[in-house]
C-alpha atoms as a PDB file:
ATOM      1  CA  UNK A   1     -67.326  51.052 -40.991  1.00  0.00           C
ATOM      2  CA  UNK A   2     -66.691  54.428 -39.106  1.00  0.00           C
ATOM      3  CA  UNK A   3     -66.997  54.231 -35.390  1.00  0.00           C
ATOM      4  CA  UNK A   4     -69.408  55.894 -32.834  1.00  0.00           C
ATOM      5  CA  UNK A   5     -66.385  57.737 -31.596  1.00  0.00           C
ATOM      6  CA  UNK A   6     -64.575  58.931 -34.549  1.00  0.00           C
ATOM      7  CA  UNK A   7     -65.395  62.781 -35.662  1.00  0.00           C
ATOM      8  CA  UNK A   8     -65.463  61.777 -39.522  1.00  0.00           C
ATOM      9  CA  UNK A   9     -66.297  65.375 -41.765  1.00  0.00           C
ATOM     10  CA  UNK A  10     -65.805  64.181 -45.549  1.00  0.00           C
ATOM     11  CA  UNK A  11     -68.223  62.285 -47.488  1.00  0.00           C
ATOM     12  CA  UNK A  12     -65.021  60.752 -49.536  1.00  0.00           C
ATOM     13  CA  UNK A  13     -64.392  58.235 -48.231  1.00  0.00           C
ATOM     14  CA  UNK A  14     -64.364  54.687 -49.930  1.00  0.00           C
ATOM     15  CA  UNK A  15     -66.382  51.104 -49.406  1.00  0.00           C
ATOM     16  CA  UNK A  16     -64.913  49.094 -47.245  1.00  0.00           C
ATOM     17  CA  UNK A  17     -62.926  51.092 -45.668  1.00  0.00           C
ATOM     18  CA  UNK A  18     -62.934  51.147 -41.548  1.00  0.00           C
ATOM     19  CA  UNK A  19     -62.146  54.362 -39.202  1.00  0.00           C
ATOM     20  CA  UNK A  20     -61.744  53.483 -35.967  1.00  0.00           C
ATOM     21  CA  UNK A  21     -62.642  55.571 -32.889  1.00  0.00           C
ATOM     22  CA  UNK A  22     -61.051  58.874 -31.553  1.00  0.00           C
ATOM     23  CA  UNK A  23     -60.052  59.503 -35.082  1.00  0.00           C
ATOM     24  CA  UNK A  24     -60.473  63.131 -36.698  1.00  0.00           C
ATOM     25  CA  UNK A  25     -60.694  63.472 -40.680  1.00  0.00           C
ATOM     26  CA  UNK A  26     -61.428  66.645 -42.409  1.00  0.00           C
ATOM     27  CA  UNK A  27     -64.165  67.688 -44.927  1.00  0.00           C
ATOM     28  CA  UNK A  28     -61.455  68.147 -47.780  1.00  0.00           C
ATOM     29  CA  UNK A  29     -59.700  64.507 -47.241  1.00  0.00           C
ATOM     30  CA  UNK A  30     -60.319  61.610 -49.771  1.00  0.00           C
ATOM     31  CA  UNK A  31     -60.115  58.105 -48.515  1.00  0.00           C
ATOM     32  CA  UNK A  32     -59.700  55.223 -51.103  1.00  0.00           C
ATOM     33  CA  UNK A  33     -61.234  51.745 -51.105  1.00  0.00           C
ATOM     34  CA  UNK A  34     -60.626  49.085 -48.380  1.00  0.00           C
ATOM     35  CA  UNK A  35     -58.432  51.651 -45.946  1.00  0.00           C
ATOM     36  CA  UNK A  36     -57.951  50.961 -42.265  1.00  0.00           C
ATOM     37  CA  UNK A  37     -57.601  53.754 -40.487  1.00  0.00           C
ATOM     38  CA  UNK A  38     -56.614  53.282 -36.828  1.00  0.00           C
ATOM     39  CA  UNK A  39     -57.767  54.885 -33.704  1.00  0.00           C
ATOM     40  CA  UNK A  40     -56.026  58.141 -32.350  1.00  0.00           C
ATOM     41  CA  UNK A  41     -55.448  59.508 -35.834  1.00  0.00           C
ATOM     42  CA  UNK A  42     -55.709  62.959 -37.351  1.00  0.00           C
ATOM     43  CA  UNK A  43     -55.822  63.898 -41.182  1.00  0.00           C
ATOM     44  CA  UNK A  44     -56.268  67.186 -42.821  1.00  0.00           C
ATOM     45  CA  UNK A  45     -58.251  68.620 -45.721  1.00  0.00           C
ATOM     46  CA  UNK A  46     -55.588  68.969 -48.483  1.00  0.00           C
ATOM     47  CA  UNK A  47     -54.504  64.829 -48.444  1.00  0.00           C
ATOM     48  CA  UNK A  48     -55.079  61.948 -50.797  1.00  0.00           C
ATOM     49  CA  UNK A  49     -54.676  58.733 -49.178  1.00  0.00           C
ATOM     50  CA  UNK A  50     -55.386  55.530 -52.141  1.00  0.00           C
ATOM     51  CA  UNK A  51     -56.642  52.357 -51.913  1.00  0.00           C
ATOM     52  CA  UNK A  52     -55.950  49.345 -49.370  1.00  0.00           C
ATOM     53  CA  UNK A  53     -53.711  51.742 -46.865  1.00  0.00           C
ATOM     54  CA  UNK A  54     -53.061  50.752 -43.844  1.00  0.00           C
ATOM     55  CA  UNK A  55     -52.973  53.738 -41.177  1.00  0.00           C
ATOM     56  CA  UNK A  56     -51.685  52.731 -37.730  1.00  0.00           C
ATOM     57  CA  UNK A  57     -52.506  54.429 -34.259  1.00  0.00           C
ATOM     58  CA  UNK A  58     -51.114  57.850 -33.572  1.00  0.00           C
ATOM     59  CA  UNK A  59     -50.400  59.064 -37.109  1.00  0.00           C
ATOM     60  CA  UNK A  60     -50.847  62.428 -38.124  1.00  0.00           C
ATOM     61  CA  UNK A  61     -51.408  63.266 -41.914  1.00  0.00           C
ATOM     62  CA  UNK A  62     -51.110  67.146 -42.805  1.00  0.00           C
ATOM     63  CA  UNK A  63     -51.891  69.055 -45.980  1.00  0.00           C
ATOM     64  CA  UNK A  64     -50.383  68.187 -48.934  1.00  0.00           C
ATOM     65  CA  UNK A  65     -49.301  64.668 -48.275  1.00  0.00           C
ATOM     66  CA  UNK A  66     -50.212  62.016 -51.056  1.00  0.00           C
ATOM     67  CA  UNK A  67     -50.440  58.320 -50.318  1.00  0.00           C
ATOM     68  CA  UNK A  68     -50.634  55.655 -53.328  1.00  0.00           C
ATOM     69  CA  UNK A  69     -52.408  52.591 -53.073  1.00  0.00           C
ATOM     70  CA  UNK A  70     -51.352  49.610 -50.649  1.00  0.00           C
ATOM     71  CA  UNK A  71     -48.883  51.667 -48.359  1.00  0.00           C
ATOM     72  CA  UNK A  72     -48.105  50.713 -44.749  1.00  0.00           C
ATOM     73  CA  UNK A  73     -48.112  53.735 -42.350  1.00  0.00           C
ATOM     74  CA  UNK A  74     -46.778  52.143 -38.921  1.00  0.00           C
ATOM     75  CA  UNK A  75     -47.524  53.337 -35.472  1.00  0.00           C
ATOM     76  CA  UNK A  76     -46.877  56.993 -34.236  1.00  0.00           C
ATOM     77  CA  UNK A  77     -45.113  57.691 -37.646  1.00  0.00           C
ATOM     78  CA  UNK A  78     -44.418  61.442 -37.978  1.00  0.00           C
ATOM     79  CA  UNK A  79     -45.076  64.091 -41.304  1.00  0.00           C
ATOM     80  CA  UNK A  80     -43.961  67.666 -41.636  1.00  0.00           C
ATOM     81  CA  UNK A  81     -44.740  69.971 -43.889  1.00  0.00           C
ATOM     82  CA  UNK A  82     -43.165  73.673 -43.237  1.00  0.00           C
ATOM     83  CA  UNK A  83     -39.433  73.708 -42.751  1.00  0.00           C
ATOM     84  CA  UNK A  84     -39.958  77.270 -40.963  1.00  0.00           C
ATOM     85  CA  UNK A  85     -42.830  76.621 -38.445  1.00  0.00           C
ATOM     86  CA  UNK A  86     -43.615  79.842 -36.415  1.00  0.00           C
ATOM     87  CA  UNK A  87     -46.879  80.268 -34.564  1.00  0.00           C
ATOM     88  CA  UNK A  88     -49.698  82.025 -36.174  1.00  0.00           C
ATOM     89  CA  UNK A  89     -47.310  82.084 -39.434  1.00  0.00           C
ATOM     90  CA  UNK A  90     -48.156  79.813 -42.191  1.00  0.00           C
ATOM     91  CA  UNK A  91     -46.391  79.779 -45.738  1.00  0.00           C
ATOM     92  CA  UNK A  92     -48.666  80.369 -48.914  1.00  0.00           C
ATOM     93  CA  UNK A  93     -48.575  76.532 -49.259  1.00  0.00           C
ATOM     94  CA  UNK A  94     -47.044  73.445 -47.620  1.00  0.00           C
ATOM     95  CA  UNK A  95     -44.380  71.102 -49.115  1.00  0.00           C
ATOM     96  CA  UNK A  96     -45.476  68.089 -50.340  1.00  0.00           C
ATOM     97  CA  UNK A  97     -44.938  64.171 -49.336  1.00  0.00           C
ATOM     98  CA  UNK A  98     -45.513  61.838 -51.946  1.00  0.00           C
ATOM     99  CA  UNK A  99     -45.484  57.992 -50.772  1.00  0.00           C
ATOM    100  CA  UNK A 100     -45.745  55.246 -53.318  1.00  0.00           C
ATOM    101  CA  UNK A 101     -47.277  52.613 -54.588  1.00  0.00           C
ATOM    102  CA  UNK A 102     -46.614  49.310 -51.837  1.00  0.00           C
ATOM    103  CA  UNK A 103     -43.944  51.595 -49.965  1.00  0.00           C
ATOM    104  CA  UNK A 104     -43.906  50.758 -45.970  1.00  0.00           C
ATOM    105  CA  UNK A 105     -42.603  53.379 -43.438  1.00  0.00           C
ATOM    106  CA  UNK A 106     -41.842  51.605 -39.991  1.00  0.00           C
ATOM    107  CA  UNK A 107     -42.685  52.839 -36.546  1.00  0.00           C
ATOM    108  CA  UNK A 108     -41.843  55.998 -34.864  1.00  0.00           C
ATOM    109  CA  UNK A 109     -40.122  57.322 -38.569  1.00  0.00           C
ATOM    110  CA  UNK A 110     -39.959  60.953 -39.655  1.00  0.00           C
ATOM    111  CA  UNK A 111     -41.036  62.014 -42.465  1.00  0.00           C
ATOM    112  CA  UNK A 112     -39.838  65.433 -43.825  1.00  0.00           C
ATOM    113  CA  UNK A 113     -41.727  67.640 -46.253  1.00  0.00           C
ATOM    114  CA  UNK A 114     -40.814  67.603 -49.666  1.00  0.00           C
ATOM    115  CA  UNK A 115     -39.722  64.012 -49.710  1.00  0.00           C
ATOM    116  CA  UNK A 116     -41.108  61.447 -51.999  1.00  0.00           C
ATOM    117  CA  UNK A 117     -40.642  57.987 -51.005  1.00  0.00           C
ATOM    118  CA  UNK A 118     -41.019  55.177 -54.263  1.00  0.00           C
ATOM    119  CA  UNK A 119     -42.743  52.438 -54.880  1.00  0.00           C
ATOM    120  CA  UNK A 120     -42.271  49.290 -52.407  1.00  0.00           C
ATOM    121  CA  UNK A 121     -39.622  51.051 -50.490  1.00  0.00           C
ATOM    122  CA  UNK A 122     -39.136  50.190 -46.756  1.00  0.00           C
ATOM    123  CA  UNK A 123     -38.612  52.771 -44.014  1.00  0.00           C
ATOM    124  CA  UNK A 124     -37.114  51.149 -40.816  1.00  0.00           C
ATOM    125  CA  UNK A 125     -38.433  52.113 -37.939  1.00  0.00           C
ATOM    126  CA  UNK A 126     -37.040  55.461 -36.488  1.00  0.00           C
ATOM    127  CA  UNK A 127     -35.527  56.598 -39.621  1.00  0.00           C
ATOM    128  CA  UNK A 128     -35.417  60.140 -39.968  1.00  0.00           C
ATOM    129  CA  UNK A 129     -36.223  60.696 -43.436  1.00  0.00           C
ATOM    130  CA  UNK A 130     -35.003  64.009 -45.167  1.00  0.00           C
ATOM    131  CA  UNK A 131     -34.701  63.684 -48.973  1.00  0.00           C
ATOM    132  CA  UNK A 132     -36.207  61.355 -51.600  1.00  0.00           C
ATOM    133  CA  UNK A 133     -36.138  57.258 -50.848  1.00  0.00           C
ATOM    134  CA  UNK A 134     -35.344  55.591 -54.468  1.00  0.00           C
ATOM    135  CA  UNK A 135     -38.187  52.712 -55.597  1.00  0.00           C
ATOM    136  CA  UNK A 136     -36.984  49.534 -53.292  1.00  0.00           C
ATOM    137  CA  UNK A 137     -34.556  51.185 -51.516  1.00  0.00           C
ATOM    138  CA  UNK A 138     -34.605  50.205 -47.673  1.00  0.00           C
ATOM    139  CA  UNK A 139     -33.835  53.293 -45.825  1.00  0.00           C
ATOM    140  CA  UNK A 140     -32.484  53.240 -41.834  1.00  0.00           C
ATOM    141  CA  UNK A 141     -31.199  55.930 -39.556  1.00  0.00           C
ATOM    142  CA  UNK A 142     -30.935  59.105 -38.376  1.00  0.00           C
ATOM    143  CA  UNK A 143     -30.680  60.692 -41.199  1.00  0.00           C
ATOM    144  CA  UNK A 144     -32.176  57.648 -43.532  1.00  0.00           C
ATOM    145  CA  UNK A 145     -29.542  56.116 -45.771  1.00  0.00           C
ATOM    146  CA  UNK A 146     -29.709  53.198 -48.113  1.00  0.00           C
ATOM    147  CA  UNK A 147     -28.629  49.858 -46.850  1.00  0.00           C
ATOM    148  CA  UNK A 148     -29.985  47.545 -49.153  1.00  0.00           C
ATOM    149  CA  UNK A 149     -32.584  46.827 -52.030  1.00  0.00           C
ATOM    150  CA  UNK A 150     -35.687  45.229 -51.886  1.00  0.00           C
ATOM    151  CA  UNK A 151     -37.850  42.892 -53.663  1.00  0.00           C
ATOM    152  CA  UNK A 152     -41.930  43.324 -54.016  1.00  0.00           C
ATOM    153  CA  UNK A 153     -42.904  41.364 -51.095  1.00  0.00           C
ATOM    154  CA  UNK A 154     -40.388  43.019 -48.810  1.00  0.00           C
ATOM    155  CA  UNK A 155     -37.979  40.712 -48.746  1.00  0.00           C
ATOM    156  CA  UNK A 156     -33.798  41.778 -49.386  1.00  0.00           C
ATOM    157  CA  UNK A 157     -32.361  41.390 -52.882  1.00  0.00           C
ATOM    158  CA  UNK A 158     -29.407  38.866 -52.852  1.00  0.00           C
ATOM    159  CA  UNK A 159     -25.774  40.948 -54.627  1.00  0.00           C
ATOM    160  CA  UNK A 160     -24.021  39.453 -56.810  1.00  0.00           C
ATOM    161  CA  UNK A 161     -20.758  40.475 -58.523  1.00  0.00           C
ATOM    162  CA  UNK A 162     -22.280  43.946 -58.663  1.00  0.00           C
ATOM    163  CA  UNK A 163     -25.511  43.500 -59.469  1.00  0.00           C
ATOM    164  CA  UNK A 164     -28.717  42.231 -57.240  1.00  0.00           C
ATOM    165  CA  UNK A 165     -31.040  39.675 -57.944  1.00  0.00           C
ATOM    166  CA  UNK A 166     -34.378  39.669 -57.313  1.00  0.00           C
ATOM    167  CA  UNK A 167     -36.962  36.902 -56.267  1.00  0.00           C
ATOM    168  CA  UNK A 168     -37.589  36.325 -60.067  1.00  0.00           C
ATOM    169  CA  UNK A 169     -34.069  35.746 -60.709  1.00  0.00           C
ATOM    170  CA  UNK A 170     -33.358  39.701 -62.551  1.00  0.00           C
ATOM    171  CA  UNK A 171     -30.814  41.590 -62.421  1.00  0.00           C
ATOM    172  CA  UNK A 172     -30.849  45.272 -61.458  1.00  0.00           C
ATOM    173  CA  UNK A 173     -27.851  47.375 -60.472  1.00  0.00           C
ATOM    174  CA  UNK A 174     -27.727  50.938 -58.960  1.00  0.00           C
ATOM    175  CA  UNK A 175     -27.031  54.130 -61.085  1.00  0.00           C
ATOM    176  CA  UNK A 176     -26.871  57.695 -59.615  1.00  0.00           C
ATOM    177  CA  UNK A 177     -28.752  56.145 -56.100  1.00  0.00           C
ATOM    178  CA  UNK A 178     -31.438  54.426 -58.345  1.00  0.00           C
ATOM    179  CA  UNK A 179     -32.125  50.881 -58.766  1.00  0.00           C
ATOM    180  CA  UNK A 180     -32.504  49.797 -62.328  1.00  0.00           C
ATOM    181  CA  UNK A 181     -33.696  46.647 -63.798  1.00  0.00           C
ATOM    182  CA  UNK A 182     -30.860  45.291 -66.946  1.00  0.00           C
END
């Protein structure tokens, strides 16, 4: 479903997926499967967004940003992607954002180029995001740091001596700011 009012250019864009009005997607963008992407929304030529992505109002997506399947974009979320913006000046190509698999990034977050965030990883809302968010990490703050781990469906890990459990009762423990399973 693309509405009336949305000023859709590329033909790649998968079934089921809905684009709601007063959105703007280039010719060059390629839209997975079973997307919603919300009014007032604005993505460029050079992105990748995969399937069952959820795109809330006000969300910008520049060049060079890759989103995996089933990722949450909240509300009014913001992307960069020069470190040196000057007008009229644009660098021979833009830094990259990589989201994963089943990550969320919460309302009114920054996102800075260059950053990959892993799979299921949470972004609280408002975070300012300047390097890499570890697989499961939950991220808050300005800058985003790491104040807990997270299972699949969102939910915090439980610690233990150490180590955290998941819902599934595994243990994991962190090693150089990455979560890994033992």
């Amino acid at each position: 479903m693309i509405h009336v009012l949305a000023d859709v250019q590329t033909n790649s864009i998968g079934p089921n997926t809905s684009v709601w009005q007063f959105s703007i997607i280039l010719s060059g963008a390629v839209i997975g499967d079973n997307c919603n992407i919300n009014c007032h929304t604005f993505i460029e030529n050079d992105v990748r967004i995969g399937n069952n992505v959820t795109v809330k109002s006000g969300v910008y997506l520049w060049d060079g940003i890759e989103i995996e399947d089933e990722v949450f974009i909240g509300p009014n979320v913001t992307f960069t992607n020069d470190t040196r913006p000057r007008s009229k000046q644009y660098p021979s190509k833009f830094m990259p954002i990589v989201i994963r698999r089943k990550a969320s990034i919460g309302a009114s977050s920054t996102i800075l180029g260059g950053v990959e965030v892993g799979e299921f990883a949470m972004i609280g809302a408002g975070a300012l995001v300047t390097k890499n968010v570890p697989s499961r990490a939950l991220v808050v703050g300005v800058p985003a740091k790491v104040v807990g781990w997270l299972n699949e469906d969102g939910s915090k890990m439980n610690e233990d001596n150490g180590f955290f459990v998941d819902s599934f009762k595994q243990n994991w423990r962190v090693k150089e700011g990455q979560l890994l399973k033992i």
